[in-house]
PDB file of N, CA and C in Angstrom:
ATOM      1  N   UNK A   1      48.623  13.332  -2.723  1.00  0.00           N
ATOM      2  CA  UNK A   1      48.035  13.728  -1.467  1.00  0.00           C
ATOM      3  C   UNK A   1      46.830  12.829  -1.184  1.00  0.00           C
ATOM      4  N   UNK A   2      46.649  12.264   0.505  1.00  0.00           N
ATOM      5  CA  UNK A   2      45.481  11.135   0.787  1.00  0.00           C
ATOM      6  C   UNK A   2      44.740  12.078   1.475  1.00  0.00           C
ATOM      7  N   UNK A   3      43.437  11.778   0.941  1.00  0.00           N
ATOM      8  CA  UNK A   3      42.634  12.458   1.856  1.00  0.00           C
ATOM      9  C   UNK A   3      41.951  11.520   2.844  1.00  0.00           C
ATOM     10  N   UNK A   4      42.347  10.875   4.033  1.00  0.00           N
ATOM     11  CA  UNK A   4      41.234  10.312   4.930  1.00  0.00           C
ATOM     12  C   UNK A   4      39.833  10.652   4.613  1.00  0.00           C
ATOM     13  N   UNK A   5      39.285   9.221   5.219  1.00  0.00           N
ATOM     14  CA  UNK A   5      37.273   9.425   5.484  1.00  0.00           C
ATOM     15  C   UNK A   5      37.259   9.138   6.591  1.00  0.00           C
ATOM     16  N   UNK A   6      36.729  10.281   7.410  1.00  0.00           N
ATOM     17  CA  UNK A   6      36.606   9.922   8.797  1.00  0.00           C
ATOM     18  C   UNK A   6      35.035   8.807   8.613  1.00  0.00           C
ATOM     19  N   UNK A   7      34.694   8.301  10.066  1.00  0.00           N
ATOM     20  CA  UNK A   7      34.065   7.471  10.085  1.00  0.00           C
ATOM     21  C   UNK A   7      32.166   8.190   9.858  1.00  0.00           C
ATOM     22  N   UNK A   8      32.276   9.605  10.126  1.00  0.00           N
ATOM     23  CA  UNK A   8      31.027   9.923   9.740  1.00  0.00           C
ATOM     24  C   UNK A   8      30.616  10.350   8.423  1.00  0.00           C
ATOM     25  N   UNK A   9      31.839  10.239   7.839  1.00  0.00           N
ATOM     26  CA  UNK A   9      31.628  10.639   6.097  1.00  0.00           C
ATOM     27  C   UNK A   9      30.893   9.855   5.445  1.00  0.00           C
ATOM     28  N   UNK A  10      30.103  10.582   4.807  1.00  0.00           N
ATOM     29  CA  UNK A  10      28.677  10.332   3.665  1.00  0.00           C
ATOM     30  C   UNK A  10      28.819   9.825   2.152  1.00  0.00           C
ATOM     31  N   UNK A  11      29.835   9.724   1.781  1.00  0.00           N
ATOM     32  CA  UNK A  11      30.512   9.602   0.812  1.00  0.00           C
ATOM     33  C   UNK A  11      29.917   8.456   0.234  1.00  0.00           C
ATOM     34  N   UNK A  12      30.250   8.322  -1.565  1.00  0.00           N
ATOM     35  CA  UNK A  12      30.346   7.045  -1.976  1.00  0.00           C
ATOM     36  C   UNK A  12      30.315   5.925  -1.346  1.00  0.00           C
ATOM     37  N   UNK A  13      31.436   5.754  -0.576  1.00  0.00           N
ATOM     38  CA  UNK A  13      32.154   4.882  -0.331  1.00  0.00           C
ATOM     39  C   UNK A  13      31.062   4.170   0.896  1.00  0.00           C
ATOM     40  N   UNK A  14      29.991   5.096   1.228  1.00  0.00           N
ATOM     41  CA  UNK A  14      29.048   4.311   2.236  1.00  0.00           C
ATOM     42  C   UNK A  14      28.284   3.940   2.075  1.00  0.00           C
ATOM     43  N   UNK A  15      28.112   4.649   0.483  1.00  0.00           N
ATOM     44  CA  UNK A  15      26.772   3.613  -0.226  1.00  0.00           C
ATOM     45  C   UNK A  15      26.771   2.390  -0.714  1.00  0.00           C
ATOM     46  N   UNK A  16      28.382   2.142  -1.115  1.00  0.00           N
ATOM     47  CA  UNK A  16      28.485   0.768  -1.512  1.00  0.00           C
ATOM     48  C   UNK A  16      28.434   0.071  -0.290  1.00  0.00           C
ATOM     49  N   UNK A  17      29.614   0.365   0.539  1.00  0.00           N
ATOM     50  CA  UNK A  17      28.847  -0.305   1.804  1.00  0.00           C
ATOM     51  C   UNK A  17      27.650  -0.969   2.383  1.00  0.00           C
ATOM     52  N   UNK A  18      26.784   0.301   2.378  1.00  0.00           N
ATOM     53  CA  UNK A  18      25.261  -0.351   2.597  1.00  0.00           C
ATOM     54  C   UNK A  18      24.805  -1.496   1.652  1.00  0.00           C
ATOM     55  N   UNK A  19      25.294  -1.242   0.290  1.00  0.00           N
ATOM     56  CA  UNK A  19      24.340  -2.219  -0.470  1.00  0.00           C
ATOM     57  C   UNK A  19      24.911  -2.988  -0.322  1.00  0.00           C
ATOM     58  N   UNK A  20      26.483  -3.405  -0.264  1.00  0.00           N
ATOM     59  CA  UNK A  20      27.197  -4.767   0.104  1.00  0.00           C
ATOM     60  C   UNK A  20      26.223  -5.319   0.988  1.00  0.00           C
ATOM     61  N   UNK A  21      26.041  -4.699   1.811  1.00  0.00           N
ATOM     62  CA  UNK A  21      25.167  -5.396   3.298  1.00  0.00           C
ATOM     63  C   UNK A  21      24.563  -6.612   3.006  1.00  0.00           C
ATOM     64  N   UNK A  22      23.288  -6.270   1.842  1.00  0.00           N
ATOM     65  CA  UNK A  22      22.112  -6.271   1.314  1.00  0.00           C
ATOM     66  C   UNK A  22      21.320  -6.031   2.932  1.00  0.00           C
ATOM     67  N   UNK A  23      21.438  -4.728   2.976  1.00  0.00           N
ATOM     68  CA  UNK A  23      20.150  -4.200   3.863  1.00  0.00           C
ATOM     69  C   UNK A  23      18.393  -4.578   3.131  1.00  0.00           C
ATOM     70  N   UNK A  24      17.658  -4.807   3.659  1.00  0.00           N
ATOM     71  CA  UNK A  24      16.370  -4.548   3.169  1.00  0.00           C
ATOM     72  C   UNK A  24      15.249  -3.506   3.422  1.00  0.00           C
ATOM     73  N   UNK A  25      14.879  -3.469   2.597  1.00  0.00           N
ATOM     74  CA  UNK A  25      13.721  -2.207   2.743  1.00  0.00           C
ATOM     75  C   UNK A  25      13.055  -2.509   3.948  1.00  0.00           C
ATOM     76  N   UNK A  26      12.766  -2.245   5.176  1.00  0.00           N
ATOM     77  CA  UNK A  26      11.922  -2.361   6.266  1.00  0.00           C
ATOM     78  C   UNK A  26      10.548  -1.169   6.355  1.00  0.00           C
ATOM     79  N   UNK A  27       9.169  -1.579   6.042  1.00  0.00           N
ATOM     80  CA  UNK A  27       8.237  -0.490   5.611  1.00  0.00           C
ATOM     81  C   UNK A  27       8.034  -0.114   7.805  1.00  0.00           C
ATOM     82  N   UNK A  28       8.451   0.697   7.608  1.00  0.00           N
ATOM     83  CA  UNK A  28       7.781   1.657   9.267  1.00  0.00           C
ATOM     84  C   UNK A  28       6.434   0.801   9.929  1.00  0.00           C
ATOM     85  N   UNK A  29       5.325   0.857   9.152  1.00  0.00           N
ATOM     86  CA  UNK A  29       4.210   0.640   9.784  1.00  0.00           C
ATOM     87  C   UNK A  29       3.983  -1.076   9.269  1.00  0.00           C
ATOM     88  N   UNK A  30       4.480  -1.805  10.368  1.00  0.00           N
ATOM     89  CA  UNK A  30       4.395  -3.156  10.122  1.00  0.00           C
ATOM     90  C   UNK A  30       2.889  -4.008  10.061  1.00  0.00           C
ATOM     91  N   UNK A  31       1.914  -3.249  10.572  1.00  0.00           N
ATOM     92  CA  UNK A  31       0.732  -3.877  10.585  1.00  0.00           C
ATOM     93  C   UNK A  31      -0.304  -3.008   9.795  1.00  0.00           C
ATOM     94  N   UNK A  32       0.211  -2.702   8.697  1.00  0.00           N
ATOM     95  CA  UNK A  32      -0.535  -2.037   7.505  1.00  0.00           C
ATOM     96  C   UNK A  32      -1.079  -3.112   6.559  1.00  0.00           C
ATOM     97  N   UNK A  33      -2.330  -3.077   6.609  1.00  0.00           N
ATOM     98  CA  UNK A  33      -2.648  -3.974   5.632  1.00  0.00           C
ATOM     99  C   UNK A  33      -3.612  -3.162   3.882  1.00  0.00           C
ATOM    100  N   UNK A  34      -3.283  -3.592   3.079  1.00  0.00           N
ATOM    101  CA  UNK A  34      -3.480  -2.901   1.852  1.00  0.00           C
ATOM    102  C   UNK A  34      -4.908  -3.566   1.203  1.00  0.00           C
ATOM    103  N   UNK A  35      -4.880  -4.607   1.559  1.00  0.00           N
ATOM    104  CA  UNK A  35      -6.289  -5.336   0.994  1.00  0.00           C
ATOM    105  C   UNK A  35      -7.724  -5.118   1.777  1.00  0.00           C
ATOM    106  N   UNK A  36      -8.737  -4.817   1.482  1.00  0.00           N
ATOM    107  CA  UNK A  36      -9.822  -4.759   1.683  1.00  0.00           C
ATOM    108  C   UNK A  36     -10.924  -5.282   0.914  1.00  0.00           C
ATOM    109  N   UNK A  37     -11.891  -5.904   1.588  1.00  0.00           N
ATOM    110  CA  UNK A  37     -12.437  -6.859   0.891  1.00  0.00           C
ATOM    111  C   UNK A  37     -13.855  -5.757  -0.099  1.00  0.00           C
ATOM    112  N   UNK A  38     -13.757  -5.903  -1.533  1.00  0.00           N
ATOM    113  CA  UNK A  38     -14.668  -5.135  -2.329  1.00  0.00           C
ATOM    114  C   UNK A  38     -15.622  -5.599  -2.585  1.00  0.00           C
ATOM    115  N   UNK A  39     -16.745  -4.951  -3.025  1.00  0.00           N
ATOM    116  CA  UNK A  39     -17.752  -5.842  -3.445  1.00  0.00           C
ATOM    117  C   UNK A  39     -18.337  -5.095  -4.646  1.00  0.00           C
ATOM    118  N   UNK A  40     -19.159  -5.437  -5.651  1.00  0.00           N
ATOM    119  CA  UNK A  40     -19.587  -5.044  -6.567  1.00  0.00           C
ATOM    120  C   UNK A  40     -21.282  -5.295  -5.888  1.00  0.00           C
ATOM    121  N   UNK A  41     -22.227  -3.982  -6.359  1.00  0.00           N
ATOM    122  CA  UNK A  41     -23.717  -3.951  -6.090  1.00  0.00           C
ATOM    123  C   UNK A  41     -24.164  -4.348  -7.250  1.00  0.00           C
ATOM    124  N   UNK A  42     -25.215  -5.229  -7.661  1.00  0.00           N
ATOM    125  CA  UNK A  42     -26.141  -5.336  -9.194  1.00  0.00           C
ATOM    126  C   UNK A  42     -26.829  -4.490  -8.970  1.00  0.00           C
ATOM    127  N   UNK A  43     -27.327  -4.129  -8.007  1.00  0.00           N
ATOM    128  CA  UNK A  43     -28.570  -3.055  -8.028  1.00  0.00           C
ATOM    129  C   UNK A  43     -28.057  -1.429  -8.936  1.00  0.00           C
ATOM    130  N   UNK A  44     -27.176  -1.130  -7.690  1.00  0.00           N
ATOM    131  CA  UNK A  44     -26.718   0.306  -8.314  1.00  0.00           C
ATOM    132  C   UNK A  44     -25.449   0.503  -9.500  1.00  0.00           C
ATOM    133  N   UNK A  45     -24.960  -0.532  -9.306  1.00  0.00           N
ATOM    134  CA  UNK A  45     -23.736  -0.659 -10.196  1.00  0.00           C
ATOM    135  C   UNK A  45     -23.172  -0.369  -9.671  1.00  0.00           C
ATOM    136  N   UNK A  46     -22.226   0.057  -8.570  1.00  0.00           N
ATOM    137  CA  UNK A  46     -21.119   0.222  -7.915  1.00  0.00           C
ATOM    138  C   UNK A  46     -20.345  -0.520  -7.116  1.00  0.00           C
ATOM    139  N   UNK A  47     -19.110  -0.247  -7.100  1.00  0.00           N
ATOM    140  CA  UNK A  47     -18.186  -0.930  -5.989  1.00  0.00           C
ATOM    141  C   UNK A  47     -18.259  -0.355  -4.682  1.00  0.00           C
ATOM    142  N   UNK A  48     -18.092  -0.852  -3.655  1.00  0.00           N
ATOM    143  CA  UNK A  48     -17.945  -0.568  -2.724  1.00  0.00           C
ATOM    144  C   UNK A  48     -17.408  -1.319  -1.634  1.00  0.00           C
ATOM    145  N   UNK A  49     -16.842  -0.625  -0.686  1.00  0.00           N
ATOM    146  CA  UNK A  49     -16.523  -1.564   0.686  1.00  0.00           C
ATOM    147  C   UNK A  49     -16.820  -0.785   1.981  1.00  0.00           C
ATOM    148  N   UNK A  50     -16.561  -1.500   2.974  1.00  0.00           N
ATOM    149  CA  UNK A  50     -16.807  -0.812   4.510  1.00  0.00           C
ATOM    150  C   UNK A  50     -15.524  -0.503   4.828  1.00  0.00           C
ATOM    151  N   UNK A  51     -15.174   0.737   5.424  1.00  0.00           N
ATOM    152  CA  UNK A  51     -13.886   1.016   6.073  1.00  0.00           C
ATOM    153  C   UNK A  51     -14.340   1.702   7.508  1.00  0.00           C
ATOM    154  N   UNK A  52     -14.002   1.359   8.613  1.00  0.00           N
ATOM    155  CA  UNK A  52     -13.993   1.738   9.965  1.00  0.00           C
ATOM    156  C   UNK A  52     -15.270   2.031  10.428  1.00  0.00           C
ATOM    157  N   UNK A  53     -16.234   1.265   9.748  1.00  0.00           N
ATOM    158  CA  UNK A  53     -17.476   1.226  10.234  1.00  0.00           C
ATOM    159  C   UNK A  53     -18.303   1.993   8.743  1.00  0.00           C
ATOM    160  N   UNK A  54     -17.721   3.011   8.134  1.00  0.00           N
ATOM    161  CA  UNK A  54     -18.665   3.608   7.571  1.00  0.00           C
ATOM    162  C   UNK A  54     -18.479   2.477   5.805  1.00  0.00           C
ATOM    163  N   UNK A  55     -19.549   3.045   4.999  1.00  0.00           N
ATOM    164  CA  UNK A  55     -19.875   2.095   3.789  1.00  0.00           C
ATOM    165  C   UNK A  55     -18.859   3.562   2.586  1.00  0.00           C
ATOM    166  N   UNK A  56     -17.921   2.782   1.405  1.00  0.00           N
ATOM    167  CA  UNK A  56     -17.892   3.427   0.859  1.00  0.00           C
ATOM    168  C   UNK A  56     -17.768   3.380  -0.103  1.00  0.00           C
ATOM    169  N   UNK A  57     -18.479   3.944  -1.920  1.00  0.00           N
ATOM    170  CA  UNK A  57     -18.824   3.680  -2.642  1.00  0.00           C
ATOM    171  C   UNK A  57     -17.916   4.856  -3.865  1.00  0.00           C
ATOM    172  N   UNK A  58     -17.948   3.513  -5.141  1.00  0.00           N
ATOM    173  CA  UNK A  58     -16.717   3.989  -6.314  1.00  0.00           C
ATOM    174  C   UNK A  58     -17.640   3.913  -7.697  1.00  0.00           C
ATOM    175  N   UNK A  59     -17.944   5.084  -8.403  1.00  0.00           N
ATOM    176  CA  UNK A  59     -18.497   4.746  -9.144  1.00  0.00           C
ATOM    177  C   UNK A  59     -18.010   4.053 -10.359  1.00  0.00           C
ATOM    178  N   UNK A  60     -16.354   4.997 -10.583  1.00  0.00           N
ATOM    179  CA  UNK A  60     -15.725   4.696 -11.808  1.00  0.00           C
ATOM    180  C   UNK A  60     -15.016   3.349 -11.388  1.00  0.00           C
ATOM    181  N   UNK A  61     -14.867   2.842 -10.301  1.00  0.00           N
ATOM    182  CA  UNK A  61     -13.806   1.675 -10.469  1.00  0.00           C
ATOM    183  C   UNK A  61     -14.625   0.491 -10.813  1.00  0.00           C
ATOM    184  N   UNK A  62     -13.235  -0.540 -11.280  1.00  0.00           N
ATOM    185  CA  UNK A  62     -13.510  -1.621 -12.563  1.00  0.00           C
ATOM    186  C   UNK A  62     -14.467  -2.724 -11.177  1.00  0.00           C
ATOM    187  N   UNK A  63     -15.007  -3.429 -11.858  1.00  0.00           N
ATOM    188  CA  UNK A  63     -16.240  -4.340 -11.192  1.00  0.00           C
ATOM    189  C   UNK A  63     -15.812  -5.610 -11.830  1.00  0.00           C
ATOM    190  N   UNK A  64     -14.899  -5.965 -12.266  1.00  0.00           N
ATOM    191  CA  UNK A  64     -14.227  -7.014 -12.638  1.00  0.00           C
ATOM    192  C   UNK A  64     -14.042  -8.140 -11.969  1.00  0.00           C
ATOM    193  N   UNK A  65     -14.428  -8.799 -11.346  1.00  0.00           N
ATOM    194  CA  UNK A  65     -14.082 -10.227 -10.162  1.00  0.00           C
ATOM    195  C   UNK A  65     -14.100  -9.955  -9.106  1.00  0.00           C
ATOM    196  N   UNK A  66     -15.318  -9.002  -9.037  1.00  0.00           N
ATOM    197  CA  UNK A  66     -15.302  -8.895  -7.189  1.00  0.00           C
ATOM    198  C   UNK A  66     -17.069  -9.194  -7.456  1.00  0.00           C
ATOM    199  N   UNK A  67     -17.025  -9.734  -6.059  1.00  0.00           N
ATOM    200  CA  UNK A  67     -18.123 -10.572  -5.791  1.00  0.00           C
ATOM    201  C   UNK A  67     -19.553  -9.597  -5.335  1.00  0.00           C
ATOM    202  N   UNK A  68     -20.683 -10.080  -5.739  1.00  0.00           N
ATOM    203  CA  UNK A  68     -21.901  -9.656  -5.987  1.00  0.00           C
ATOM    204  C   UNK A  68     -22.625  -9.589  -4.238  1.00  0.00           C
ATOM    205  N   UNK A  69     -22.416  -8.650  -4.090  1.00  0.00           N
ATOM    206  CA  UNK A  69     -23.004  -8.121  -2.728  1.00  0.00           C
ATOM    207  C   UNK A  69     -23.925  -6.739  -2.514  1.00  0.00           C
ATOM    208  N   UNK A  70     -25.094  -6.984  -2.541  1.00  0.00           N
ATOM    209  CA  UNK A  70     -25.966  -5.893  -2.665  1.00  0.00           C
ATOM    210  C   UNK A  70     -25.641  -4.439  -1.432  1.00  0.00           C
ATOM    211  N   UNK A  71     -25.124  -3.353  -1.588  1.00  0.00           N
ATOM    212  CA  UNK A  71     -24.617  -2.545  -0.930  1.00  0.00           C
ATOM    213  C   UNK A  71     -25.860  -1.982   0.129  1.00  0.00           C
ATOM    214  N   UNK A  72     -25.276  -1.369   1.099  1.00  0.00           N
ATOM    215  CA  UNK A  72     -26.387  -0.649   2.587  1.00  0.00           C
ATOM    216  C   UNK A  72     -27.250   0.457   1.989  1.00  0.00           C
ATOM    217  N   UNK A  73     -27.207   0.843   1.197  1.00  0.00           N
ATOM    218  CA  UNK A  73     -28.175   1.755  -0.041  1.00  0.00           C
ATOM    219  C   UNK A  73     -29.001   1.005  -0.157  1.00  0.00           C
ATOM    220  N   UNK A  74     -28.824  -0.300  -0.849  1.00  0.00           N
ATOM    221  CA  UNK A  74     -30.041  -0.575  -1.449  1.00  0.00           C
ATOM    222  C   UNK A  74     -30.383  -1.874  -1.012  1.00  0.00           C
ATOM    223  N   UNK A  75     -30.070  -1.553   0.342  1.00  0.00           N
ATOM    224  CA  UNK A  75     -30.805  -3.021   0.639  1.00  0.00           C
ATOM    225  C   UNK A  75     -32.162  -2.510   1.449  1.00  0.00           C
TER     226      UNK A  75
END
């Protein structure tokens, strides 16, 4: 006995499909950007950066190769 797949069936058989494609991941929000520029303070010891105007500050994160910029605290 055959069982037809109609054309809206979800099946296996559409997943290989898709990946045959090679579809690619397309992320939604195309003008997302992930980098922001950090800075490390000598004064207070902290990291920090500016986001949307306001200043904002990390105590625990690593201070490793980000550049020496005295933060709006303590200037």
């Amino acid at each position: 006995m055959l069982v037809s797949m109609s054309k809206k069936s979800w099946g296996f058989s559409w997943v290989v499909d898709q990946l045959s494609r090679g579809r690619e991941y397309k992320p939604k929000n195309r003008n997302f950007v992930n980098e922001k520029p950090m800075y490390a303070c000598p004064k207070c010891k902290t990291a920090w950066e500016m986001y949307k105007h306001k200043h904002l500050e990390y105590q625990d994160f690593p201070k490793y190769k980000l550049e020496k910029v005295t933060c709006p605290n303590c200037q």
